[in-house]
Protein backbone atom coordinates (compact mmCIF):
# COMPACT_ATOMS: atom_id res chain seq x y z
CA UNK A 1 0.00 0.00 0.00
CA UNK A 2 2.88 2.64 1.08
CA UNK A 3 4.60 2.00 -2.78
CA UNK A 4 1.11 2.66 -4.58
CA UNK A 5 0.98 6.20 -2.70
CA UNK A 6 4.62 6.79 -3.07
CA UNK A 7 3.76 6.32 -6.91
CA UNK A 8 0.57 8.19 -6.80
CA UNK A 9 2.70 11.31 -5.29
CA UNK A 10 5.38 11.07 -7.42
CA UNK A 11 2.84 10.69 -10.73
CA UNK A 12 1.33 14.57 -9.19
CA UNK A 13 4.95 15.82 -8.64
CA UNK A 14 5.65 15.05 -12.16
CA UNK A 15 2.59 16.23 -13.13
CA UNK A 16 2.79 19.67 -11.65
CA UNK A 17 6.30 19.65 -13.15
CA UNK A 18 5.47 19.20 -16.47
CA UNK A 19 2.42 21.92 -16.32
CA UNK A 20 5.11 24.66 -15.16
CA UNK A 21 7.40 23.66 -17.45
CA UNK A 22 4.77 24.05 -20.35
CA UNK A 23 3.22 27.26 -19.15
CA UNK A 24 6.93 28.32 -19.28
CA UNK A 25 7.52 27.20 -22.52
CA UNK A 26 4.56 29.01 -23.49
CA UNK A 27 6.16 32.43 -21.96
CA UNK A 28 8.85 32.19 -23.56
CA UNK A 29 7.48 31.66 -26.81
CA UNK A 30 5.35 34.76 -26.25
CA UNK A 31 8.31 36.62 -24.85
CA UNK A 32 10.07 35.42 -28.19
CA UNK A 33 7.40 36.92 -30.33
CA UNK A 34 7.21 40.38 -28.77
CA UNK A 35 10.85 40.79 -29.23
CA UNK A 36 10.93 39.91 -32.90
CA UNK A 37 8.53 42.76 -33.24
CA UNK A 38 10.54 44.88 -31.52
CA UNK A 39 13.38 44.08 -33.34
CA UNK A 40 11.52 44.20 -36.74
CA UNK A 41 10.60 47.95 -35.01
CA UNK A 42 14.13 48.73 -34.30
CA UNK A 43 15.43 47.62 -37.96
CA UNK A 44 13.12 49.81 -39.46
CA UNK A 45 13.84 52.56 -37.23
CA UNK A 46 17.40 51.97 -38.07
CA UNK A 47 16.81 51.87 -41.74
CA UNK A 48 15.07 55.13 -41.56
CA UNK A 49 18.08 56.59 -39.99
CA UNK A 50 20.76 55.28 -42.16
CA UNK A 51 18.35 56.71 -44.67
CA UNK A 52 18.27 60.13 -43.03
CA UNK A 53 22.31 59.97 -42.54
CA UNK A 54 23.08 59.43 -46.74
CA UNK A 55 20.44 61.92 -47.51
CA UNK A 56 22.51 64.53 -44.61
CA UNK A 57 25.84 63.40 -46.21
CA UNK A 58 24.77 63.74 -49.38
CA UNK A 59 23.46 67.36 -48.67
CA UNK A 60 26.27 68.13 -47.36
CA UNK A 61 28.70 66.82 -50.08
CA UNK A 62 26.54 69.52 -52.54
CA UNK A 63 27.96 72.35 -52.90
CA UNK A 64 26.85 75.40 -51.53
CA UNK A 65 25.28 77.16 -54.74
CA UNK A 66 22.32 79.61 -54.59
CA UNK A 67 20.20 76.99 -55.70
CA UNK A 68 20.86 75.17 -52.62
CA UNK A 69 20.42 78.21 -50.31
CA UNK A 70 17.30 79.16 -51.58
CA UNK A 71 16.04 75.73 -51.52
CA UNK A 72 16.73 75.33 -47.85
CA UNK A 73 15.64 78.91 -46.61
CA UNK A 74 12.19 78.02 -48.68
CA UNK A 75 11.67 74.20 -47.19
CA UNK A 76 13.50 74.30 -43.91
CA UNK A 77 13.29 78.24 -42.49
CA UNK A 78 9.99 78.76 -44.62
CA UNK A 79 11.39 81.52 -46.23
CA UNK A 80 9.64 83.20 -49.49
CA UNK A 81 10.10 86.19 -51.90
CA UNK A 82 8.60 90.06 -51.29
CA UNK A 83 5.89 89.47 -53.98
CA UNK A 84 5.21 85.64 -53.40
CA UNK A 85 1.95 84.41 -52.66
CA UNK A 86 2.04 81.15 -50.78
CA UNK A 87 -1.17 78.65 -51.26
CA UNK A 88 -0.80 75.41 -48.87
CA UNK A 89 -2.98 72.71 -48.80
CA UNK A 90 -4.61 71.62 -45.76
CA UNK A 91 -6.84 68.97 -47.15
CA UNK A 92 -5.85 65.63 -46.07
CA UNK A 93 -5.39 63.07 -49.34
């Protein structure tokens, strides 16, 4: 009688056993997931900036012509000429 419940006991240890080690296996595996998203995040945050650096170096390799100046006061410091009229488009599209 004392082996049967010895074996009964160590059937539930092994039981509970193997339902934490699933449950973990299942964490993990969710864990895994969220940080391949964030990774596939990350890599396309990265892209964007390697992006952003060639366009900068690229800018920068131009040379500074009056082209270029006006250009950059017109997009970056919003600059325009005495006489200009100026017509932007708030309409979503």
């Amino acid at each position: 009688m004392r082996s049967h419940q010895t074996s009964l006991a160590v059937k539930a240890a092994l039981g509970g056993i193997l339902i934490v080690l699933f449950i973990s296996v299942i964490n993990m595996q969710v864990n895994l997931n969220t940080l391949r998203e964030e990774r596939a995040e990350l890599e396309e945050q990265l892209a964007d900036i390697r992006d952003d650096i060639q366009e900068t170096n690229y800018r920068l390799s131009e040379e500074t012509d009056a082209d270029y100046i006006e250009r950059y006061a017109r997009e970056k410091l919003g600059y325009r000429y005495p006489n200009e009229i100026l017509f932007y488009n708030d309409i979503a599209g």
